[in-house]
Protein backbone atom coordinates (compact mmCIF):
# COMPACT_ATOMS: atom_id res chain seq x y z
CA UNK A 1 91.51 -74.69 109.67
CA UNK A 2 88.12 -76.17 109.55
CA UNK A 3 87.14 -75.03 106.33
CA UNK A 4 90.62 -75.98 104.69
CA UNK A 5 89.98 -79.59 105.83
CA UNK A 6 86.91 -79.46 104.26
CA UNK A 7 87.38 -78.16 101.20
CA UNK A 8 90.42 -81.10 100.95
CA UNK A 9 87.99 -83.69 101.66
CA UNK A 10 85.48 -82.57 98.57
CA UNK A 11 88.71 -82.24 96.59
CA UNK A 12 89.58 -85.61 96.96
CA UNK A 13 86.30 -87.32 96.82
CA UNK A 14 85.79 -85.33 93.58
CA UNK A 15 89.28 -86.83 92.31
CA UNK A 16 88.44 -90.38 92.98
CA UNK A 17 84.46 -89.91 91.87
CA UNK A 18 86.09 -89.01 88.23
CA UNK A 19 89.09 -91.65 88.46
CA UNK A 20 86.39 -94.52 88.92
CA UNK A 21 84.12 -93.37 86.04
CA UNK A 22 86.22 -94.52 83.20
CA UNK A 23 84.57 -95.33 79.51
CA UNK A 24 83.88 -98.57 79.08
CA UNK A 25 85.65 -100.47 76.82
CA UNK A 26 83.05 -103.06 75.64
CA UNK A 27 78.99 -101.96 75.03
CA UNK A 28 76.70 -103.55 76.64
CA UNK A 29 75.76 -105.78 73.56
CA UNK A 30 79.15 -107.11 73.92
CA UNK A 31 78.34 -107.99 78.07
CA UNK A 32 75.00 -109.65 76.79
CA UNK A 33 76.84 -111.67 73.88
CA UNK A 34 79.24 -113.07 77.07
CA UNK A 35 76.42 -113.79 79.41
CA UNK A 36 74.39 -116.11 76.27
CA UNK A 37 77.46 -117.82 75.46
CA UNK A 38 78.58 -118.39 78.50
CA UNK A 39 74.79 -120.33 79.34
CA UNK A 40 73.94 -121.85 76.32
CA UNK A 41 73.22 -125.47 76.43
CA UNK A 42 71.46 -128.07 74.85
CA UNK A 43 68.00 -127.03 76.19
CA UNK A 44 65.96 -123.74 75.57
CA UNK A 45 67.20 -120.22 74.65
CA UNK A 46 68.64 -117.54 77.17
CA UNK A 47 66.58 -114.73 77.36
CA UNK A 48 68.59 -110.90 78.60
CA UNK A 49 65.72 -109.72 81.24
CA UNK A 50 67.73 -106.24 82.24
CA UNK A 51 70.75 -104.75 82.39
CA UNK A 52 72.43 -102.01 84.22
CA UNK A 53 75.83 -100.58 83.65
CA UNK A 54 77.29 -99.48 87.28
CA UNK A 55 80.75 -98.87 89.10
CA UNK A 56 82.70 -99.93 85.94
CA UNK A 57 80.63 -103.34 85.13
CA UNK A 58 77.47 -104.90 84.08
CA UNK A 59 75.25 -106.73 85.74
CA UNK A 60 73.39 -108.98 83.51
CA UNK A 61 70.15 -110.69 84.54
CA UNK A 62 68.99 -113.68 82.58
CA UNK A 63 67.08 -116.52 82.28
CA UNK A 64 66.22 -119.66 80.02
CA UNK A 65 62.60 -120.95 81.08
CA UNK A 66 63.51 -124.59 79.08
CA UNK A 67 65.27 -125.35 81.35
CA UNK A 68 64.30 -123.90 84.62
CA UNK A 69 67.46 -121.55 85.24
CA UNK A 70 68.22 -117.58 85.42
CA UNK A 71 70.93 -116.20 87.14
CA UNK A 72 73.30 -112.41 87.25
CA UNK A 73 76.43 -112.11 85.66
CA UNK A 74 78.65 -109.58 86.61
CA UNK A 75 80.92 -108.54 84.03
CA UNK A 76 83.90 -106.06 83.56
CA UNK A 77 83.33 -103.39 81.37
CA UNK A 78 86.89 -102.68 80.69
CA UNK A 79 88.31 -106.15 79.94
CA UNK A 80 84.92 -108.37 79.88
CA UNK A 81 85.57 -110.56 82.24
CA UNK A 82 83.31 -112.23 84.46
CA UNK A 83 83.69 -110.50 87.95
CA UNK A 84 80.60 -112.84 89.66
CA UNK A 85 77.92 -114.87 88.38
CA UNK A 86 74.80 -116.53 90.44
CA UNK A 87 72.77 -119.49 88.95
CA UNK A 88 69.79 -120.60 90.25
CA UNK A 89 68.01 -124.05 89.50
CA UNK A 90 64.34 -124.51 89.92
């Protein structure tokens, strides 16, 4: 009875490990091109330090020295929306 119970429990975590790896449906130029227009201003340039692609988003670091601000976007990478974004301010 053991084993059966364990055996169910790999079954399942195997089902929802490949339900929650889906293709993404925009690239991650697309996630950068949201994050830069998004923080463009007036002053400076934004500059994409890294990116990782993760449990179906991006997160998007960046930063514009002009102006003394960087921040993380989190975006969707089905529908590429922004899930969460932090600014900071020198």
């Amino acid at each position: 009875m053991k084993r059966t119970g364990s055996v169910l429990f790999v079954l399942l975590l195997l089902i929802l490990a490949a339900c929650g790896n889906s293709d993404p449906e925009i690239s991650q130029e697309q996630a950068e091109s949201i994050v830069i227009e998004r923080h463009s201003g007036d002053i400076g340039e934004i500059e994409i330090i890294s990116v990782n692609h993760k449990w179906g988003k991006y997160i998007v670091e960046w930063g514009n020295e002009e102006n003394c601000e960087s921040g993380t976007e989190h975006i969707d990478d089905q529908s590429g929306e922004v899930i969460k974004g932090e600014v900071s301010i020198c």
